[in-house]
Structure formats: C-alpha cells, structure tokens
C-alpha atoms as a PDB file:
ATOM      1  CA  UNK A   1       0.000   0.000   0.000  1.00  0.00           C
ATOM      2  CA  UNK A   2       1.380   3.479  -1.095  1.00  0.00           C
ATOM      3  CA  UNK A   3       1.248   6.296   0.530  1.00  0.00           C
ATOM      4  CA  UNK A   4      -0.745   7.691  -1.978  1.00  0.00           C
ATOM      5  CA  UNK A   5      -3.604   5.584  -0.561  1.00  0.00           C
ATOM      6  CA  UNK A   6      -3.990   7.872   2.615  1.00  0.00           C
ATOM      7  CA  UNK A   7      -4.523  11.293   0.717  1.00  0.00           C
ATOM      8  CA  UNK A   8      -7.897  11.741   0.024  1.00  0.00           C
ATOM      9  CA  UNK A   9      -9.690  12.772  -3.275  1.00  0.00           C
ATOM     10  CA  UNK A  10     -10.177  16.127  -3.809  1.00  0.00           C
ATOM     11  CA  UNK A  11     -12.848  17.604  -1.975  1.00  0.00           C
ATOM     12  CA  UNK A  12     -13.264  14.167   0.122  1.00  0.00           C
ATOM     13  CA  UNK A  13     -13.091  13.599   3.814  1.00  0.00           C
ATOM     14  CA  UNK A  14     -10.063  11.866   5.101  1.00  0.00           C
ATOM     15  CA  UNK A  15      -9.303   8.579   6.186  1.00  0.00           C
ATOM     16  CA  UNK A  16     -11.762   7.518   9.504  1.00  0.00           C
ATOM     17  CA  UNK A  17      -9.414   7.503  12.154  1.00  0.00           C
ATOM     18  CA  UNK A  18      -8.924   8.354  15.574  1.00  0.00           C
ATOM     19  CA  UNK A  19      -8.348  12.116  16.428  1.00  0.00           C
ATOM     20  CA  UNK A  20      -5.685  13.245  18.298  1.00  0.00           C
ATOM     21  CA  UNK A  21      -6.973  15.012  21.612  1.00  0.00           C
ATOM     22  CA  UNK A  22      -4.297  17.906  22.802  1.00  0.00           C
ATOM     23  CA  UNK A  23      -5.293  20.186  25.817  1.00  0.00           C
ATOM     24  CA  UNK A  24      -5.436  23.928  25.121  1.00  0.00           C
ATOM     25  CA  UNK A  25      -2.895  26.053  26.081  1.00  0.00           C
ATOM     26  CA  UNK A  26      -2.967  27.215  29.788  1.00  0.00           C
ATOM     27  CA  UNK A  27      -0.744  28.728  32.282  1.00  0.00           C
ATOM     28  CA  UNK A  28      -1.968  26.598  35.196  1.00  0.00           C
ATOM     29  CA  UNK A  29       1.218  24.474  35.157  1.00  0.00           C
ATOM     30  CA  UNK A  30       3.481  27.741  35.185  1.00  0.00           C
ATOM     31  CA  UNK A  31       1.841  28.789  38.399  1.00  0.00           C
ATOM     32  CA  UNK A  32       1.502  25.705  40.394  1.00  0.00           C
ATOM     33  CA  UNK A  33       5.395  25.846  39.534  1.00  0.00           C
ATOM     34  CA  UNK A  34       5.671  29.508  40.805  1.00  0.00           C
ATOM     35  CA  UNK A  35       3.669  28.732  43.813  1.00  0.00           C
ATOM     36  CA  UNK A  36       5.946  25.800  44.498  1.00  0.00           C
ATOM     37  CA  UNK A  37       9.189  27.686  44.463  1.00  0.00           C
ATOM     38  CA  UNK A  38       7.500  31.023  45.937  1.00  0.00           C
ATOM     39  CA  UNK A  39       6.869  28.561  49.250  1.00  0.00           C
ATOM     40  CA  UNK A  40      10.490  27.232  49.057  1.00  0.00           C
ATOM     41  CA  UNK A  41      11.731  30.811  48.995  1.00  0.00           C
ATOM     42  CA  UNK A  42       9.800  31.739  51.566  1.00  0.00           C
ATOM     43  CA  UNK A  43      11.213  28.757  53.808  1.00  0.00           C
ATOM     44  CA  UNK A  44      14.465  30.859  54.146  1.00  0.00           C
ATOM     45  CA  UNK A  45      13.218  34.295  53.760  1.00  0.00           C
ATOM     46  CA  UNK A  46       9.786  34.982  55.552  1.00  0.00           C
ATOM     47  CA  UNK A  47       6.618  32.935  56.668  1.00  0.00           C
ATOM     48  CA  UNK A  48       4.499  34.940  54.485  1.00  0.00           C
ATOM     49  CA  UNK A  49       5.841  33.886  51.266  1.00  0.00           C
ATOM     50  CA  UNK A  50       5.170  30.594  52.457  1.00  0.00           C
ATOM     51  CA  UNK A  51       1.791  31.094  52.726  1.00  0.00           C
ATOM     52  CA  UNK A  52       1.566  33.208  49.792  1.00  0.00           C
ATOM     53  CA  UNK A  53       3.353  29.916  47.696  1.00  0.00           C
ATOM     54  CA  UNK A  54       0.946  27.385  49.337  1.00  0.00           C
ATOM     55  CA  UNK A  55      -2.292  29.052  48.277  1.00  0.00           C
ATOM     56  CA  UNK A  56      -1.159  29.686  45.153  1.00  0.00           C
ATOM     57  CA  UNK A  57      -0.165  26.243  44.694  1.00  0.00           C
ATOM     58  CA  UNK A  58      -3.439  24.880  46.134  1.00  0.00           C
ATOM     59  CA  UNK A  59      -5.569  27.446  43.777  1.00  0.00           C
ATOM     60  CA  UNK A  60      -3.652  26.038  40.706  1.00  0.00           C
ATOM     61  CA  UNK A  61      -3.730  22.321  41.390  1.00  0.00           C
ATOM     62  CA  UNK A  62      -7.226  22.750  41.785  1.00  0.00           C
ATOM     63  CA  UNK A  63      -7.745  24.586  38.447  1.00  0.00           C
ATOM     64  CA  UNK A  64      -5.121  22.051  36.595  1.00  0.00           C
ATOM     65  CA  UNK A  65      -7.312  19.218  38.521  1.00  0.00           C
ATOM     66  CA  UNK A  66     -10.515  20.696  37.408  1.00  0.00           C
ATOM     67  CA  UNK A  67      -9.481  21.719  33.953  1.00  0.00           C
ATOM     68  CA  UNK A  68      -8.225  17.766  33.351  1.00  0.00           C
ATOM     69  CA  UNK A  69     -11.659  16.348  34.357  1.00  0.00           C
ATOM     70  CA  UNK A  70     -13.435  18.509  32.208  1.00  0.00           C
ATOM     71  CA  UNK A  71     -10.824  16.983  29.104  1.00  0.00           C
ATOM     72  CA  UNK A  72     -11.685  13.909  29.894  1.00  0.00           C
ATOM     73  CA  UNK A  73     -15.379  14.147  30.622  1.00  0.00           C
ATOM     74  CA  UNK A  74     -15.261  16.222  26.814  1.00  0.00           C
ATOM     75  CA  UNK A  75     -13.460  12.837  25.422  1.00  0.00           C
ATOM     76  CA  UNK A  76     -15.695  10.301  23.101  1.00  0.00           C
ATOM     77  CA  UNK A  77     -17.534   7.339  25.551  1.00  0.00           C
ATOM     78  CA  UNK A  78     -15.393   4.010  24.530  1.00  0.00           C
ATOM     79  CA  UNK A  79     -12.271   6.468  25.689  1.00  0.00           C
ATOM     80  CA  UNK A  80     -13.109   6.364  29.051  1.00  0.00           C
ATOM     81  CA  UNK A  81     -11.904   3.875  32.022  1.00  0.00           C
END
C-alpha cells in the first residue's frame, strides 16, 4: 500500500481515524510551579511567602485538577476507564 492511498480525493473527507486530543494552552502548570518555588523561597526568607506559595499552589492544582476532568469528561464514551 502506497502512501498515496492515505490522501484523500479532492474535496473528500479523510481517512476515519482516531483524532488526536491535545489540551489547550494554559498557564496553570506555570503557576503551580511559581507557587511551588514562591513557598520554598519563603522557607528561608519569611513565613508569608510561604503562605503566599501554598495558596497559590493549592488554587492552581485545583484549576489544573478541574481543567483535566473537564478533558476527559469532553473525550468520546469508549475512551473512558
């Protein structure tokens, strides 16, 4: 079989397939990081980047937790476990 067999006709659908699913772009992972490293600062420097760090960790691993399970609810039946 050529590859000649996957391009479609002109003006025809392509091949039935499964579709890739990506995630949209976010910055949820960028702050949970932040948060993260704002606490460890705060370790050394002051209690109230600590605090500052864990909330804003806890806010984003909620939103990256939430954000997932609405992917995956979104995703086609036989795709979920």
């Amino acid at each position: 079989m050529s590859s000649q067999d996957d391009i479609p006709a002109a003006g025809g659908a392509p091949p039935a397939g499964e579709g890739i699913h990506l995630p949209g772009p976010t910055l949820v992972p960028f702050m949970t990081a932040f948060g993260v490293s704002l606490a460890l600062v705060g370790v050394v420097m002051n209690l109230l980047l600590v605090v500052v760090g864990v909330v804003i960790t806890v806010w984003a691993s909620a939103r990256w937790i939430a954000d997932t399970r609405r992917d995956i609810a979104e995703l086609p039946a036989e795709h979920r476990h």
